[in-house]
N, C-alpha and C. Protein backbone atom coordinates (compact mmCIF):
# COMPACT_ATOMS: atom_id res chain seq x y z
N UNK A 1 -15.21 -32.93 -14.58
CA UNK A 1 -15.94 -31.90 -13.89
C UNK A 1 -17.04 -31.39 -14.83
N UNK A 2 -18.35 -30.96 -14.10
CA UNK A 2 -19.27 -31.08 -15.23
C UNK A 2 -19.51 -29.18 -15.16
N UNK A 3 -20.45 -28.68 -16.58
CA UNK A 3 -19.90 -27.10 -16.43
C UNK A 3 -20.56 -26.67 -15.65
N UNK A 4 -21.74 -27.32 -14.87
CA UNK A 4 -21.83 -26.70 -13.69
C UNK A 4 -20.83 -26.50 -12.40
N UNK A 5 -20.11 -27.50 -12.55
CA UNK A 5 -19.25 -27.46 -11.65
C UNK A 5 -18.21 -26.06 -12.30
N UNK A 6 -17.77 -26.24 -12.89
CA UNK A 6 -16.49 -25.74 -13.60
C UNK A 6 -17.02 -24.28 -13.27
N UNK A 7 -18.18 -23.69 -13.58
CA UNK A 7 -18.72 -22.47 -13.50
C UNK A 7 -18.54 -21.88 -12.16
N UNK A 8 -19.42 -22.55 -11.08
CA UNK A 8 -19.01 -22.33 -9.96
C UNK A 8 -17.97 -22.38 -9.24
N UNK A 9 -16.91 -23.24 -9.37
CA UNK A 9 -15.20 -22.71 -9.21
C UNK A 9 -14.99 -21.75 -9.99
N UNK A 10 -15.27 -21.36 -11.08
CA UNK A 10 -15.20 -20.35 -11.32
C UNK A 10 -15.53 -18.83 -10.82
N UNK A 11 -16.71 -18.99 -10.63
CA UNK A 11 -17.59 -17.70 -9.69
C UNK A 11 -16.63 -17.59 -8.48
N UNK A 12 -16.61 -18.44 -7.47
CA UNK A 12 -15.80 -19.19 -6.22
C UNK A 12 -13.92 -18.17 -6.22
N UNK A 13 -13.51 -18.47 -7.21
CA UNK A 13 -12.18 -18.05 -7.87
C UNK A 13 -11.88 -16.64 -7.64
N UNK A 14 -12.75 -16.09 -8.42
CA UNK A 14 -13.38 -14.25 -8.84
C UNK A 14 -13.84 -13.72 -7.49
N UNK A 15 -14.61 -14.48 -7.18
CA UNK A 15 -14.88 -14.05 -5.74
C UNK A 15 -13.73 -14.08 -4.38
N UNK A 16 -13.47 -14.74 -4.45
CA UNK A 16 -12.10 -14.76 -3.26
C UNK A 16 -10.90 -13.50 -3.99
N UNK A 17 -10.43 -13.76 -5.65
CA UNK A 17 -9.34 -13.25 -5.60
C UNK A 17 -9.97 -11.77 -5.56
N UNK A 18 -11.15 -10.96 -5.93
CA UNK A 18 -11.74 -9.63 -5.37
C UNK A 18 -11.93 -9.25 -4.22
N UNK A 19 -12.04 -10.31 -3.48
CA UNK A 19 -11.65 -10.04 -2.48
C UNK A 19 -12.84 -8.85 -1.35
N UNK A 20 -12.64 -7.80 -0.54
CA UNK A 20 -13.00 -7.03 0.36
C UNK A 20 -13.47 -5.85 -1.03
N UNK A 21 -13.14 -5.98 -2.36
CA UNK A 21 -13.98 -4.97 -3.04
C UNK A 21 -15.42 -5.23 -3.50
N UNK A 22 -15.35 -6.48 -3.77
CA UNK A 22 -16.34 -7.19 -3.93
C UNK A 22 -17.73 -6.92 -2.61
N UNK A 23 -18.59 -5.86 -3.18
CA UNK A 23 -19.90 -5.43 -2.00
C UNK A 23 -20.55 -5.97 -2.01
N UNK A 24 -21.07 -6.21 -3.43
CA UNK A 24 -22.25 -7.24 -3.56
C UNK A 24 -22.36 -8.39 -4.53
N UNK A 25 -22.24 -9.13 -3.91
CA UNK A 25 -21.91 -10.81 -5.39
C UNK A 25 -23.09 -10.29 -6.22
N UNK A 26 -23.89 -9.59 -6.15
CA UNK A 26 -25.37 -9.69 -6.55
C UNK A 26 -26.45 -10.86 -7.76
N UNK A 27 -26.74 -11.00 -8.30
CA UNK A 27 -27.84 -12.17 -8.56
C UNK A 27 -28.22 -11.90 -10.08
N UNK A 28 -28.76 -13.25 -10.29
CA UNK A 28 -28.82 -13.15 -11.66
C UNK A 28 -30.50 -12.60 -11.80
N UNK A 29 -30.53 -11.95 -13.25
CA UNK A 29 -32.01 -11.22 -13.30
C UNK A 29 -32.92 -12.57 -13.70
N UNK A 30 -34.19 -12.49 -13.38
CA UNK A 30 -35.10 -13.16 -14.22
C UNK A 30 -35.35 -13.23 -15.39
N UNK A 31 -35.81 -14.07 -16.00
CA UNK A 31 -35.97 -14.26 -17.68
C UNK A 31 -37.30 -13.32 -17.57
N UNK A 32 -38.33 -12.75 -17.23
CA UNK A 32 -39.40 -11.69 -17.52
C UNK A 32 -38.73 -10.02 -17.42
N UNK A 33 -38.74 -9.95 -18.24
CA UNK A 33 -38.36 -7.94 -17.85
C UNK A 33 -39.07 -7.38 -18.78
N UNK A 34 -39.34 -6.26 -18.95
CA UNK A 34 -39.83 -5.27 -19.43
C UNK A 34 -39.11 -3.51 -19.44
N UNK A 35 -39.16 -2.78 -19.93
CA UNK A 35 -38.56 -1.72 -19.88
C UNK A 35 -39.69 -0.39 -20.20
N UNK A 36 -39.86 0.43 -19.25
CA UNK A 36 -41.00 2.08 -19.40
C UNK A 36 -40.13 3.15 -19.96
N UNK A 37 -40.63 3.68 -20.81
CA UNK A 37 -40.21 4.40 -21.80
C UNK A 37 -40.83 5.82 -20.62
N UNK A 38 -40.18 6.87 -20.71
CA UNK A 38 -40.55 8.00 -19.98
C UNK A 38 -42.07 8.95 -20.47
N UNK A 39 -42.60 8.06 -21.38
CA UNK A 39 -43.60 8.98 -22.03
C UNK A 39 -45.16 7.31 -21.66
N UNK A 40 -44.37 6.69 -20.71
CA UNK A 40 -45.77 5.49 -20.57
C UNK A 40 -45.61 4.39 -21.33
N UNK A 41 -44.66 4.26 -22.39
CA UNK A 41 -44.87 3.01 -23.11
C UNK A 41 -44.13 2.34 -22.73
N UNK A 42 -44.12 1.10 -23.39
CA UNK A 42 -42.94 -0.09 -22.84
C UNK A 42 -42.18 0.19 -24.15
N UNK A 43 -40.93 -0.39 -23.93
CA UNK A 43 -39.77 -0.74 -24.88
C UNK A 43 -38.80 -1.98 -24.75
N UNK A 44 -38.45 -2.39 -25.63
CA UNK A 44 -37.86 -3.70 -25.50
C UNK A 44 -36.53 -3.26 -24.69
N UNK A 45 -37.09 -4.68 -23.45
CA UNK A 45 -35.60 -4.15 -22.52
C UNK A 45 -34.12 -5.00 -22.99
N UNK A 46 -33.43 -4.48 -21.97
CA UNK A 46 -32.28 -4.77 -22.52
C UNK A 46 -32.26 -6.33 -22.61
N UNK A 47 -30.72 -6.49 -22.85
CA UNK A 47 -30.41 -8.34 -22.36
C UNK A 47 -29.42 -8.59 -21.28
N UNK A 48 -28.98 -7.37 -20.52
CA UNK A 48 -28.32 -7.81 -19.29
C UNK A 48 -28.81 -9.21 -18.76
N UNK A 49 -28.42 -9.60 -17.67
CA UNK A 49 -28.39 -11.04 -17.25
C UNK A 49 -28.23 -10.97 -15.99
N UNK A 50 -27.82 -10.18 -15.12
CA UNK A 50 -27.66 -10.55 -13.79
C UNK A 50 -26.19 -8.72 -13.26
N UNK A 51 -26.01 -8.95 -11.93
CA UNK A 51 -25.33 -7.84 -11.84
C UNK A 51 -24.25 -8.16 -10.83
N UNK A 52 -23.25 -7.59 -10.24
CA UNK A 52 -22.10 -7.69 -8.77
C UNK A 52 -21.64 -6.04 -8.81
N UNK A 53 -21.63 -5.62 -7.57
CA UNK A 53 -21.25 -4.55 -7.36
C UNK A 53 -20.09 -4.29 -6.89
N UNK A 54 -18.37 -3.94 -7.24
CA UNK A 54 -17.28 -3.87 -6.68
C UNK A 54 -17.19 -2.09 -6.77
N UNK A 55 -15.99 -2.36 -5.74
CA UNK A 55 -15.86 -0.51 -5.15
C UNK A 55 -14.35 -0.76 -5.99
N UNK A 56 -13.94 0.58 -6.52
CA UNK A 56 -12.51 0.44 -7.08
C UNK A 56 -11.98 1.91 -7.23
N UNK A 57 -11.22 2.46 -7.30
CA UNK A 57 -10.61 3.77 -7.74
C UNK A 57 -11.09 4.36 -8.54
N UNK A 58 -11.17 3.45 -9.99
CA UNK A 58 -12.15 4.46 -10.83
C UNK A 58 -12.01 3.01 -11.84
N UNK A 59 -12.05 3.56 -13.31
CA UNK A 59 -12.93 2.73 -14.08
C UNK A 59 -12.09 1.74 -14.50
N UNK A 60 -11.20 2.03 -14.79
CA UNK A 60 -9.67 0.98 -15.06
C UNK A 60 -9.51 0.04 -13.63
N UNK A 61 -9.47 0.65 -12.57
CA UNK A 61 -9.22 -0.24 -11.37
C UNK A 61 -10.47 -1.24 -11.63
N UNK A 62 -11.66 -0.96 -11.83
CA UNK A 62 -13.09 -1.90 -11.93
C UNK A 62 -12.55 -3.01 -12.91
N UNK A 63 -12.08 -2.32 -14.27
CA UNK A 63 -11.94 -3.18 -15.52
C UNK A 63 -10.75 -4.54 -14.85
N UNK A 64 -9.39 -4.02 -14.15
CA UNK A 64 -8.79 -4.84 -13.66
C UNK A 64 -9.79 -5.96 -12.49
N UNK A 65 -10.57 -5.54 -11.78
CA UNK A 65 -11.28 -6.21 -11.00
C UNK A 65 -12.06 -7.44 -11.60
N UNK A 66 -12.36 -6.90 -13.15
CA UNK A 66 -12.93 -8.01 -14.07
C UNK A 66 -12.23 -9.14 -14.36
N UNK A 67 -10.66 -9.21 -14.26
CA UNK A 67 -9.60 -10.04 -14.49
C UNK A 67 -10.18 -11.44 -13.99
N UNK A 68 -10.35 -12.26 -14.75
CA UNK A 68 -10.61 -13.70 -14.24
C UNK A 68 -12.14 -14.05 -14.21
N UNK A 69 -13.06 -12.87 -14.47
CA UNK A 69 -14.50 -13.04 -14.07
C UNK A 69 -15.05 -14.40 -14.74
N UNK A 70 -15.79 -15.50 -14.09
CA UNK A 70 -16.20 -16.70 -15.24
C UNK A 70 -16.96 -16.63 -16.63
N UNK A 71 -17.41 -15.07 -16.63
CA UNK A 71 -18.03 -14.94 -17.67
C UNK A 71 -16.99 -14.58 -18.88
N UNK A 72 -16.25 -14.18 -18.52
CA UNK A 72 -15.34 -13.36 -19.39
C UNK A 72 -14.05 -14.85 -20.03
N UNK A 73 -14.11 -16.37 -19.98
CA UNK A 73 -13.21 -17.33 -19.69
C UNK A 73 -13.09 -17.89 -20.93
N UNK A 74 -14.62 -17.87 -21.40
CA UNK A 74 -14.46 -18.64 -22.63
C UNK A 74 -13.70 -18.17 -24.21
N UNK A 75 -14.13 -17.03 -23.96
CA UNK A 75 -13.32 -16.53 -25.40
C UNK A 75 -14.22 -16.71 -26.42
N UNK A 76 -15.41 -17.06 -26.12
CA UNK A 76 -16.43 -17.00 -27.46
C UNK A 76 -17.18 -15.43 -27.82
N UNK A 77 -16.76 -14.67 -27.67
CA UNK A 77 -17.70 -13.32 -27.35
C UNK A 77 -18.96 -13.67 -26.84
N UNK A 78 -19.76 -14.62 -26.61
CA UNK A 78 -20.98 -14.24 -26.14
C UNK A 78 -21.15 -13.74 -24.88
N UNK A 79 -20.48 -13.52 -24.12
CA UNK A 79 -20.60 -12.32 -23.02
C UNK A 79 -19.74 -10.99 -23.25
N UNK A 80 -20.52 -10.26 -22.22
CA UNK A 80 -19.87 -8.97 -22.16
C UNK A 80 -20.33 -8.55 -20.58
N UNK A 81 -19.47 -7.87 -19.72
CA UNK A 81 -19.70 -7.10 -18.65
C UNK A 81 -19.82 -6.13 -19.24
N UNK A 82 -20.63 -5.09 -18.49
CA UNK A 82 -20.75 -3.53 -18.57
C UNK A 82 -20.06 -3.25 -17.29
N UNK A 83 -19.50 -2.17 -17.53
CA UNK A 83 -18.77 -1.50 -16.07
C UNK A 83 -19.07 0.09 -15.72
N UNK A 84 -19.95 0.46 -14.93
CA UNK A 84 -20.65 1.91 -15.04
C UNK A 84 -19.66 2.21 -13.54
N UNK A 85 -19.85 3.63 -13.25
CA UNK A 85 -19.47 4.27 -12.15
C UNK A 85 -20.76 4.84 -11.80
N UNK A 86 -20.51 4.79 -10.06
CA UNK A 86 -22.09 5.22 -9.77
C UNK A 86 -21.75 6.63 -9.76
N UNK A 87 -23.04 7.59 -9.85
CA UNK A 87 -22.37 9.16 -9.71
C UNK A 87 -22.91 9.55 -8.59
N UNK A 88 -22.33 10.77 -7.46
CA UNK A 88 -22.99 11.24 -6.61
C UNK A 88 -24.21 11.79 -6.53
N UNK A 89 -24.90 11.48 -5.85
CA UNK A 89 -26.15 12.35 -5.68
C UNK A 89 -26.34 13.50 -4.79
């Protein structure tokens, strides 16, 4: 199986076992970004990579939701999820 393949059973996996929390698979970012500094300038943006939006209890229920994610498989540290809570407006 080649790691394209392997990746996408992977994604495939995460996605089914999340199931109905899972809102938005959402998409990977483009390689161009930029970041506006509140005073007009630019600043070096981050290195996020792409995003998915799940609904969960709170921040531990999210972190469990991460269980199995394909990014999280290899064990090399070079990934990391961020896991934010949205706040009311």
């Amino acid at each position: 199986m080649t790691t394209a393949a392997k990746t996408l059973d992977g994604w495939g996996a995460w996605m089914e076992r999340t199931g109905l929390a899972l809102l938005d698979m959402g998409a990977p970012f483009a390689p161009a970004r930029t970041a506006v500094v509140d005073n007009g300038s630019e600043a070096e943006a981050s290195d996020l990579n792409g995003y998915s939006i799940v609904e969960a209890e709170d921040l531990q229920a999210a972190r469990t939701l991460a269980d199995g994610h394909p990014f999280l498989t290899d064990g090399n540290g070079k990934f990391t999820l961020e896991i934010f809570e949205l706040a009311e407006m």
